[in-house]
Protein backbone atom coordinates (compact mmCIF):
# COMPACT_ATOMS: atom_id res chain seq x y z
CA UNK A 1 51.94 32.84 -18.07
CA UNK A 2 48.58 34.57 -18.18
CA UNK A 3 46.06 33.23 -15.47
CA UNK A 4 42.67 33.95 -16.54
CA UNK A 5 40.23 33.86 -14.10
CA UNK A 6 36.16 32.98 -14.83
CA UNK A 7 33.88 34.41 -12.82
CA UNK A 8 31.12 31.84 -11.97
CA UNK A 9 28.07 33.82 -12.03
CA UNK A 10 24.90 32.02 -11.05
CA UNK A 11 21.61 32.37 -13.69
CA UNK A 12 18.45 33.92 -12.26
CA UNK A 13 15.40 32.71 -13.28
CA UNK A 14 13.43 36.37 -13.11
CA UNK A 15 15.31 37.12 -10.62
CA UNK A 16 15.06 33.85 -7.93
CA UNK A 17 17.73 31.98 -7.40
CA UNK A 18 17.58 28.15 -8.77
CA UNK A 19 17.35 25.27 -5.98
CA UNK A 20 20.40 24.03 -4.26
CA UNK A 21 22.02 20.83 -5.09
CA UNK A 22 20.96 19.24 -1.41
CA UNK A 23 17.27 20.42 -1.76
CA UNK A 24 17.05 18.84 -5.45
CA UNK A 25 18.68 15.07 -4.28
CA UNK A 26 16.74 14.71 -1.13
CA UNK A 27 13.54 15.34 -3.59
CA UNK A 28 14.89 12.85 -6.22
CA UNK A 29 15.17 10.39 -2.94
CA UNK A 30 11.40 11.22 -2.16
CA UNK A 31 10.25 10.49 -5.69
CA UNK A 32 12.11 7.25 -6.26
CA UNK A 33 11.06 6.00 -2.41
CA UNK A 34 7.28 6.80 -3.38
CA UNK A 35 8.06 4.91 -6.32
CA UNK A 36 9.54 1.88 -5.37
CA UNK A 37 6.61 1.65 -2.50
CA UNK A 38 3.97 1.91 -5.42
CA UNK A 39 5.82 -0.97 -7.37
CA UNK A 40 6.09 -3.06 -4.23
CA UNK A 41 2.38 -2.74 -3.65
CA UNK A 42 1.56 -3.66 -7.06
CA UNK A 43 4.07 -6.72 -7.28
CA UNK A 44 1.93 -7.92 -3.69
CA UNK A 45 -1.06 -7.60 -5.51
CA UNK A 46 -0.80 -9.03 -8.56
CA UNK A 47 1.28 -11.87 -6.33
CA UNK A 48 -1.76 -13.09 -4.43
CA UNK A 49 -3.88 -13.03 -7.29
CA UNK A 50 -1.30 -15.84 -8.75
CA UNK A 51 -1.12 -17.12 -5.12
CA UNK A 52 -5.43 -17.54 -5.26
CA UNK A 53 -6.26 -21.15 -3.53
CA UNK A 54 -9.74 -23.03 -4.17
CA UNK A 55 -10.32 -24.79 -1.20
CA UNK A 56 -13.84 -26.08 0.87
CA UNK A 57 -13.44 -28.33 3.88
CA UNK A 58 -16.66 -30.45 5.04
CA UNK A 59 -17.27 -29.17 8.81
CA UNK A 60 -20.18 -31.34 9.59
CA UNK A 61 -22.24 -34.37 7.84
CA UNK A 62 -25.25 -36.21 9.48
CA UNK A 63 -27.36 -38.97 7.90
CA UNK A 64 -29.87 -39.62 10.26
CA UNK A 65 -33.19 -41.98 10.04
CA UNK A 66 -35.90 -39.69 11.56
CA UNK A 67 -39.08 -41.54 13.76
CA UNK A 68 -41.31 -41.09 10.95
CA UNK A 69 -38.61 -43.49 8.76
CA UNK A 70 -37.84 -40.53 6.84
CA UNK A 71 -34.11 -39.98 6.61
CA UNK A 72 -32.30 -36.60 7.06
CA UNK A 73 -29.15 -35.15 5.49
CA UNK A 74 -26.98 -32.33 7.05
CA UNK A 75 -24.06 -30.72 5.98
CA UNK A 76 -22.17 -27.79 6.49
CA UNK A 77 -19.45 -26.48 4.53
CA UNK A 78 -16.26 -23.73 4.56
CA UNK A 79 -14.84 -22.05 2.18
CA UNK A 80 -11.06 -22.43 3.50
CA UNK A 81 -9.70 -21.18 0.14
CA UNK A 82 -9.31 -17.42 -0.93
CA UNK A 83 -11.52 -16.88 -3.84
CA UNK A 84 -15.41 -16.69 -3.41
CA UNK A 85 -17.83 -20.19 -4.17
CA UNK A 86 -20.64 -19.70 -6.34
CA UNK A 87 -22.43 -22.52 -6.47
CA UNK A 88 -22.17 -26.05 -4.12
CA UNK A 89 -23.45 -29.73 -5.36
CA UNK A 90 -23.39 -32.61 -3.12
CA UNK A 91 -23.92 -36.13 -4.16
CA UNK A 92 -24.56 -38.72 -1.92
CA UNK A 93 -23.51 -42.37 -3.18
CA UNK A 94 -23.21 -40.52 -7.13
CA UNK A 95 -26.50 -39.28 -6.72
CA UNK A 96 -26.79 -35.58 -7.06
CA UNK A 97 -28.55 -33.91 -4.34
CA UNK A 98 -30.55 -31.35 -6.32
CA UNK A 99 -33.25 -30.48 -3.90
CA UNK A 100 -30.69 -29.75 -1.32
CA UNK A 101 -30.60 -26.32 0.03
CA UNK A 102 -28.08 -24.00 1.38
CA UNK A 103 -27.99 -21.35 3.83
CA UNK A 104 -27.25 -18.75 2.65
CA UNK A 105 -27.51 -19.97 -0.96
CA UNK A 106 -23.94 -19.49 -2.78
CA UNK A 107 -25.92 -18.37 -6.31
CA UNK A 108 -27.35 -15.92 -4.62
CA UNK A 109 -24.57 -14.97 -2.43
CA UNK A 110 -21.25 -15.62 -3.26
CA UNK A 111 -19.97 -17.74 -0.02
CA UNK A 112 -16.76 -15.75 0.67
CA UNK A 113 -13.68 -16.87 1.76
CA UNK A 114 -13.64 -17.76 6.02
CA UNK A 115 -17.75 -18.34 5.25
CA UNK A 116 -20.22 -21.37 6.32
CA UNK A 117 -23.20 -22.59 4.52
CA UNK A 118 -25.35 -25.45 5.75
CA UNK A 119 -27.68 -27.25 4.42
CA UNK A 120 -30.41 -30.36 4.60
CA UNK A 121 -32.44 -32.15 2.85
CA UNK A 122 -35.15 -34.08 4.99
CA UNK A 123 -36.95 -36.44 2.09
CA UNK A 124 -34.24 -38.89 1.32
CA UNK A 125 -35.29 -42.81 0.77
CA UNK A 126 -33.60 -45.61 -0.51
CA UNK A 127 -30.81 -45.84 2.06
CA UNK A 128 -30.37 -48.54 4.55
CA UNK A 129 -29.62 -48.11 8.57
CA UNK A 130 -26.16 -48.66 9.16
CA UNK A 131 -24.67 -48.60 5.56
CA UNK A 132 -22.03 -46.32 4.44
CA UNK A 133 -22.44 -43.78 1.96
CA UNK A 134 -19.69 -41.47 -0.03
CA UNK A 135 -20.35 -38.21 -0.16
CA UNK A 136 -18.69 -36.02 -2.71
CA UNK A 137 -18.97 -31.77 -2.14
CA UNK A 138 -18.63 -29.91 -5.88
CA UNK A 139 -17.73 -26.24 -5.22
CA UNK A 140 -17.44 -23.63 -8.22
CA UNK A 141 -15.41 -20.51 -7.82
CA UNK A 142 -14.91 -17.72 -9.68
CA UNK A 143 -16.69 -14.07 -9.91
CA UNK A 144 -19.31 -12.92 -12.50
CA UNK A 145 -17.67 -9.35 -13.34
CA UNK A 146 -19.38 -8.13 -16.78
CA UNK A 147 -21.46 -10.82 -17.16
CA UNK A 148 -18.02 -13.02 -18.06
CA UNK A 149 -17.96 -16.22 -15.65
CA UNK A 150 -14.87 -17.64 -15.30
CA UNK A 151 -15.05 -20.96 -13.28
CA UNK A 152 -12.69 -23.50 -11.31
CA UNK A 153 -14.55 -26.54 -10.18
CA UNK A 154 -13.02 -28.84 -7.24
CA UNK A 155 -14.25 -32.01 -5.86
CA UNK A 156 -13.47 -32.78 -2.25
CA UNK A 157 -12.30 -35.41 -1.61
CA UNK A 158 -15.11 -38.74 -1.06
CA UNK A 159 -16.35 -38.34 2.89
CA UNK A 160 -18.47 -41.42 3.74
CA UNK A 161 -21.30 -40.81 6.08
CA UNK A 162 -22.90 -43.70 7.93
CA UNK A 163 -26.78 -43.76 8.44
CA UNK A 164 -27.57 -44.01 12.28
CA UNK A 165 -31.04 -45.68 13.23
């Protein structure tokens, strides 16, 4: 029988020689590792966006009769969540605090997440030494990008505060 032999001749590109097998799969295993890092960093992302937790706890809460028979209210709040607050409203008994003030002020300043605001309100009447009062904290979270306001609103849970003479 005939044995016919092929000669094997490797192509040229102008003259070079291509890239060897080994050279070409360890830069396939540099692309696809780059790649799968870029997915994983975009799956964590878009996880703790779905992950997101509205959440203020009350730190502090006075209600205090002051010499003059004026009363004072106190409170100071954290936001323990992960998203920023943009606006508080207390109400004291169902009564909405509306002159009460907060420092810093959270429609101003978005209270970020780990943040404290406190505020007081020294004019109060109409409440009676050694009664208990609820107290119910309104936060409102969300983020004003574009001018498009998307809002979650969460009531913490009633707090009663007791007036001390």
């Amino acid at each position: 029988m005939f044995s016919v032999k092929k000669q094997v001749k490797r192509k040229s590109l102008n003259g070079r020689k291509a890239i060897s097998p080994l050279i070409a799969t360890l830069i396939l295993i540099a692309i696809i590792t780059v790649g799968g890092l870029l997915v994983h960093i975009l799956l964590l992302n878009n996880y703790s966006i779905l992950a997101s937790t509205n959440q203020i706890t009350v730190e502090a809460m006075d209600l205090i009769k002051q010499t003059d028979g004026s009363v004072a209210f106190t409170i100071t709040i954290k936001n323990t969540g992960n998203k920023p607050v943009i606006a508080l409203i207390v109400s004291l008994s169902g009564n909405d605090l509306t002159d009460l003030t907060f420092s810093p002020e959270p429609s101003a300043t978005p209270l970020q997440p780990g943040q404290t605001a406190s505020g007081a309100l020294t004019d109060l009447s109409n409440y009676i030494g050694g009664n208990a009062y609820s107290v119910v904290v309104r936060a409102v979270f969300g983020r004003q990008p574009h001018n498009v306001t998307r809002q979650v609103i969460m009531d913490s849970p009633a707090k009663s505060v007791t007036l001390e003479t």
